[in-house]
Protein backbone atom coordinates (compact mmCIF):
# COMPACT_ATOMS: atom_id res chain seq x y z
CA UNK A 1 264.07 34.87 -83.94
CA UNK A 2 261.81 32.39 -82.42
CA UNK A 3 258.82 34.78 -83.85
CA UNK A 4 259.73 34.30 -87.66
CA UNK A 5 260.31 30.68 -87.32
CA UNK A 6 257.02 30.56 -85.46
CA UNK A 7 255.75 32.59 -88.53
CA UNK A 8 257.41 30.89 -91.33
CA UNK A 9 256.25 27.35 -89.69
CA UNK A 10 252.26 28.68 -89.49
CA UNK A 11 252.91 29.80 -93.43
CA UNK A 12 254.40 26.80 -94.75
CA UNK A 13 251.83 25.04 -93.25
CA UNK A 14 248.92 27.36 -94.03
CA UNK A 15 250.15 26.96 -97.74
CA UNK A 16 250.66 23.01 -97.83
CA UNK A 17 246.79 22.37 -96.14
CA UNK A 18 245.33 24.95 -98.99
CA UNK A 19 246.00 22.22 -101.37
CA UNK A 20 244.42 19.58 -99.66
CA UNK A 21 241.07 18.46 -99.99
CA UNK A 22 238.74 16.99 -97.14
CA UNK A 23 236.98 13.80 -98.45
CA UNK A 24 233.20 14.37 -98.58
CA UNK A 25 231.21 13.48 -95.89
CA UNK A 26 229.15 10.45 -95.86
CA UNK A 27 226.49 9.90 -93.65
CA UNK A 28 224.45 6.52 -94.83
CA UNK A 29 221.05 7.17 -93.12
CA UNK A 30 220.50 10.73 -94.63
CA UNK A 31 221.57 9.15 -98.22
CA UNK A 32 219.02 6.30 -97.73
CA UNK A 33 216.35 9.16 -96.31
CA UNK A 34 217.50 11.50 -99.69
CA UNK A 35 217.09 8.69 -101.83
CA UNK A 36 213.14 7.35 -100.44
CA UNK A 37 212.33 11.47 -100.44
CA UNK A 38 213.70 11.70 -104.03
CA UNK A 39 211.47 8.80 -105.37
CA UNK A 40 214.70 6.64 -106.17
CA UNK A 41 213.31 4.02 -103.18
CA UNK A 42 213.53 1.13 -105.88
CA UNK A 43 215.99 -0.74 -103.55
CA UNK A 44 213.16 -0.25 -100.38
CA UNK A 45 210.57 -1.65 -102.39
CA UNK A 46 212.42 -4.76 -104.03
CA UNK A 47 213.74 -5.31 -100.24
CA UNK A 48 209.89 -5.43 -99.20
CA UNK A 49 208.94 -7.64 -101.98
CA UNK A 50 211.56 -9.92 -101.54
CA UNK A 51 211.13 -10.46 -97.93
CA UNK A 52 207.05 -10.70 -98.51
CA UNK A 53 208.13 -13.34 -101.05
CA UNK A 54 210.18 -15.86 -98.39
CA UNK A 55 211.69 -14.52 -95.46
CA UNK A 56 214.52 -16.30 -95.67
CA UNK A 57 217.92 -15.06 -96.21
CA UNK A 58 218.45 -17.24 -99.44
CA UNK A 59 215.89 -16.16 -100.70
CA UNK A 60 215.82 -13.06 -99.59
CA UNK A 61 220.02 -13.25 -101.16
CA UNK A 62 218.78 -14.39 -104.63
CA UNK A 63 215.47 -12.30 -105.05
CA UNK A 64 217.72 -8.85 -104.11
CA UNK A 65 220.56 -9.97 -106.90
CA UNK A 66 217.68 -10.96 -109.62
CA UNK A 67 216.47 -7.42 -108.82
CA UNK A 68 219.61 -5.81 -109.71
CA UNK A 69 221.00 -5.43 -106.08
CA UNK A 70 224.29 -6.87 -104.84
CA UNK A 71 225.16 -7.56 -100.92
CA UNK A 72 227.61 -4.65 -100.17
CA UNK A 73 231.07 -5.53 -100.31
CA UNK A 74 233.36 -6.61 -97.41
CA UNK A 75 234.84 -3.26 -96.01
CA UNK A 76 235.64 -2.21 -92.56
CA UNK A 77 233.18 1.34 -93.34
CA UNK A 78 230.32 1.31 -91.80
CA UNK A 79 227.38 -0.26 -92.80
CA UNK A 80 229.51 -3.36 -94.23
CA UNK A 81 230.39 -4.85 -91.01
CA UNK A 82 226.78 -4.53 -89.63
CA UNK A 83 225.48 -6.26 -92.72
CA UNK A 84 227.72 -8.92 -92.71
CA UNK A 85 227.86 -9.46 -89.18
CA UNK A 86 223.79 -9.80 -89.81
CA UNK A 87 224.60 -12.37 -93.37
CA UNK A 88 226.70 -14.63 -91.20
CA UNK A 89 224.03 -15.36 -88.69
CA UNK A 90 222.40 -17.36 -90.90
CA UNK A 91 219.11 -15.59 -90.88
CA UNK A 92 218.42 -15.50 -87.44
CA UNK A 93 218.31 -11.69 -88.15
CA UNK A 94 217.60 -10.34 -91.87
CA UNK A 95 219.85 -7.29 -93.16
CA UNK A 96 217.93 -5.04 -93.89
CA UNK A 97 217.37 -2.81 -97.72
CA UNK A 98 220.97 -0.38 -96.80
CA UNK A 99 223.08 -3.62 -96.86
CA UNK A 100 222.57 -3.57 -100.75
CA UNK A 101 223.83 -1.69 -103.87
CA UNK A 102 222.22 -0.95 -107.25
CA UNK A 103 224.56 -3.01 -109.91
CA UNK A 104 222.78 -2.84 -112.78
CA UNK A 105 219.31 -2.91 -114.26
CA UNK A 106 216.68 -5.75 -112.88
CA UNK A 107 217.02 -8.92 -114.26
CA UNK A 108 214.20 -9.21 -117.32
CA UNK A 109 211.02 -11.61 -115.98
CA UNK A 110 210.47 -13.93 -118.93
């Protein structure tokens, strides 16, 4: 008796995970790597113009947003906190290009 409960419990179970889905796995350094390798390193290259331009964080803040990049949001995933940990220093340390996220097309230069 204890066999077929055993049994019925491993099926039940076996039939309610089949249904489930594992949310895909995110690993932030090999999408940064993909996206350089790919060509897509837009963000890499406005991050190294901006901080050639004044390496400030202001500035560094207002030259990544007129590029069409906005600071990542405020979420306990990783690499928010880093980023934000870095923003809130005041610029004793810069975040660095993975801190951002494409929002749009640049800004047009007039």
């Amino acid at each position: 008796m204890l066999v077929r409960a055993l049994l019925l419990t491993v099926a039940v179970c076996s039939a309610g995970c089949a249904s489930y889905q594992l949310p895909p796995l995110r690993v932030p350094q090999v999408e940064n790597t993909v996206e350089m390798v790919e060509g897509q390193g837009d963000r890499f290259a406005a991050h190294r113009a901006c901080l050639k331009a004044a390496p400030e964080l202001k500035p560094l803040l207002t030259c990544m947003e007129s590029s069409g990049y906005t600071f990542l949001a405020r979420v306990p995933e990783y690499p928010s906190h880093e980023c934000w940990q870095l923003r809130e220093r005041g610029g004793a340390d810069l975040p660095p290009a993975y801190c951002w996220e494409r929002t749009g097309p640049p800004a047009a230069t007039p």
